[in-house]
Protein backbone atom coordinates (compact mmCIF):
# COMPACT_ATOMS: atom_id res chain seq x y z
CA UNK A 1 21.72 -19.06 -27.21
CA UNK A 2 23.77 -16.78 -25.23
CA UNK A 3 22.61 -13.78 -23.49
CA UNK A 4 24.83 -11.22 -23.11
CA UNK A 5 23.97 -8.62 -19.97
CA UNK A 6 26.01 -5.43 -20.39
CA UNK A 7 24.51 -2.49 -18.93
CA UNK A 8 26.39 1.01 -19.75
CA UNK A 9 28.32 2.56 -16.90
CA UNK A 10 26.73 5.20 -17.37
CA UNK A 11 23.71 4.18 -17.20
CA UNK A 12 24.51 2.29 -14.06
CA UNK A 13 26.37 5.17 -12.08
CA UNK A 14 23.15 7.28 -12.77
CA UNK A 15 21.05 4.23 -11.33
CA UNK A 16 23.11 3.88 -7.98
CA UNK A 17 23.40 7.60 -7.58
CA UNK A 18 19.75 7.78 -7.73
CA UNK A 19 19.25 4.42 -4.98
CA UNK A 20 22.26 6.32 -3.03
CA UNK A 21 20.23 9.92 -2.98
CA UNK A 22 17.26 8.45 -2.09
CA UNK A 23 18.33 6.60 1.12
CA UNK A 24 20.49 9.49 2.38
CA UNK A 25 17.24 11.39 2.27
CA UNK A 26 15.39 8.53 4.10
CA UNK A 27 17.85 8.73 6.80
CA UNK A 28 18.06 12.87 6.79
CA UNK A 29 14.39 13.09 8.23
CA UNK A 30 14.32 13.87 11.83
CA UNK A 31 11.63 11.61 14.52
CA UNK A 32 8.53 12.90 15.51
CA UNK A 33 7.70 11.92 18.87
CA UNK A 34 4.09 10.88 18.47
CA UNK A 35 1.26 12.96 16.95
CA UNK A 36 -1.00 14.99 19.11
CA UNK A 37 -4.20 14.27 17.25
CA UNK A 38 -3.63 10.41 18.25
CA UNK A 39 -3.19 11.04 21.62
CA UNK A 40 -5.99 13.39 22.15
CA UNK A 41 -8.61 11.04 20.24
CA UNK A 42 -7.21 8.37 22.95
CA UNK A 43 -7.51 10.30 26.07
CA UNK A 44 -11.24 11.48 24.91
CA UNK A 45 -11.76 7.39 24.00
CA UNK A 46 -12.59 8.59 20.07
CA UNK A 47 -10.47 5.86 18.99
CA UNK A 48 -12.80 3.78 18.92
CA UNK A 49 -15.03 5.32 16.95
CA UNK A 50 -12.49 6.32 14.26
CA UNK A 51 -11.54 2.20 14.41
CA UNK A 52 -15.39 1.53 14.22
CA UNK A 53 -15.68 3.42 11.57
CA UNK A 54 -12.12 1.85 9.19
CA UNK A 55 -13.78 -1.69 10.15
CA UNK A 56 -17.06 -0.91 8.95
CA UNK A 57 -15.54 0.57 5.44
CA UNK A 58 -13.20 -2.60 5.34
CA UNK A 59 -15.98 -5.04 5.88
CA UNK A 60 -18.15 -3.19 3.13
CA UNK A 61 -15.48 -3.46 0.61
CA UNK A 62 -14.78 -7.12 1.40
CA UNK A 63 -18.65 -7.83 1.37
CA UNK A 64 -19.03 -6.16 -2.39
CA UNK A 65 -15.90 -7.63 -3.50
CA UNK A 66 -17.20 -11.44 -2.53
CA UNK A 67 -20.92 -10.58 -4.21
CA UNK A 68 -18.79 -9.06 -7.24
CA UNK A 69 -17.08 -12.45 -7.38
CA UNK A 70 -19.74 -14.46 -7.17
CA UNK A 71 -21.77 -12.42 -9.90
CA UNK A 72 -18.66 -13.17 -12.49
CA UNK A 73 -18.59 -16.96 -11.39
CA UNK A 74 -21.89 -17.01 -12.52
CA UNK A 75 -21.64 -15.21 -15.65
CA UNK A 76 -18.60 -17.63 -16.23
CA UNK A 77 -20.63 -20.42 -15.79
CA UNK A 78 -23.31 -19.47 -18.11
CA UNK A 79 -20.64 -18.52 -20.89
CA UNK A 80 -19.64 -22.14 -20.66
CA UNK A 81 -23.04 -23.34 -20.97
């Protein structure tokens, strides 16, 4: 059983147009030094909070995602049963 692969050129041109266009926009977008806001929750040491607070909603998430694990392991085991 052969397959046969044969895309139309259209098709294709449009595709590779489209991958083309989108990197030449990638590339048209100018640097931005480094944004104020960062540098003045550095300087007044609110970093930290503002990581505190990203670490606290991570280790929340990861907390209810192990309990939510373990509560369908258990209802696995008891459809076995």
């Amino acid at each position: 059983m052969k397959i046969k692969l044969s895309p139309r050129p259209a098709a294709l041109f449009l595709l590779l147009m489209t991958w083309l266009l989108s990197a030449a926009n990638a590339f048209a977008q100018t640097p931005v030094a480094e944004p104020e806001m960062a540098d003045s929750l550095r300087a007044n040491g609110k970093i930290y909070v503002v990581v505190a607070v990203v670490v606290v909603i991570v280790a929340g998430l990861l907390l209810y995602l192990i309990s939510l694990d373990r509560k369908v392991s258990r209802l696995e085991q008891e459809i076995k049963k």
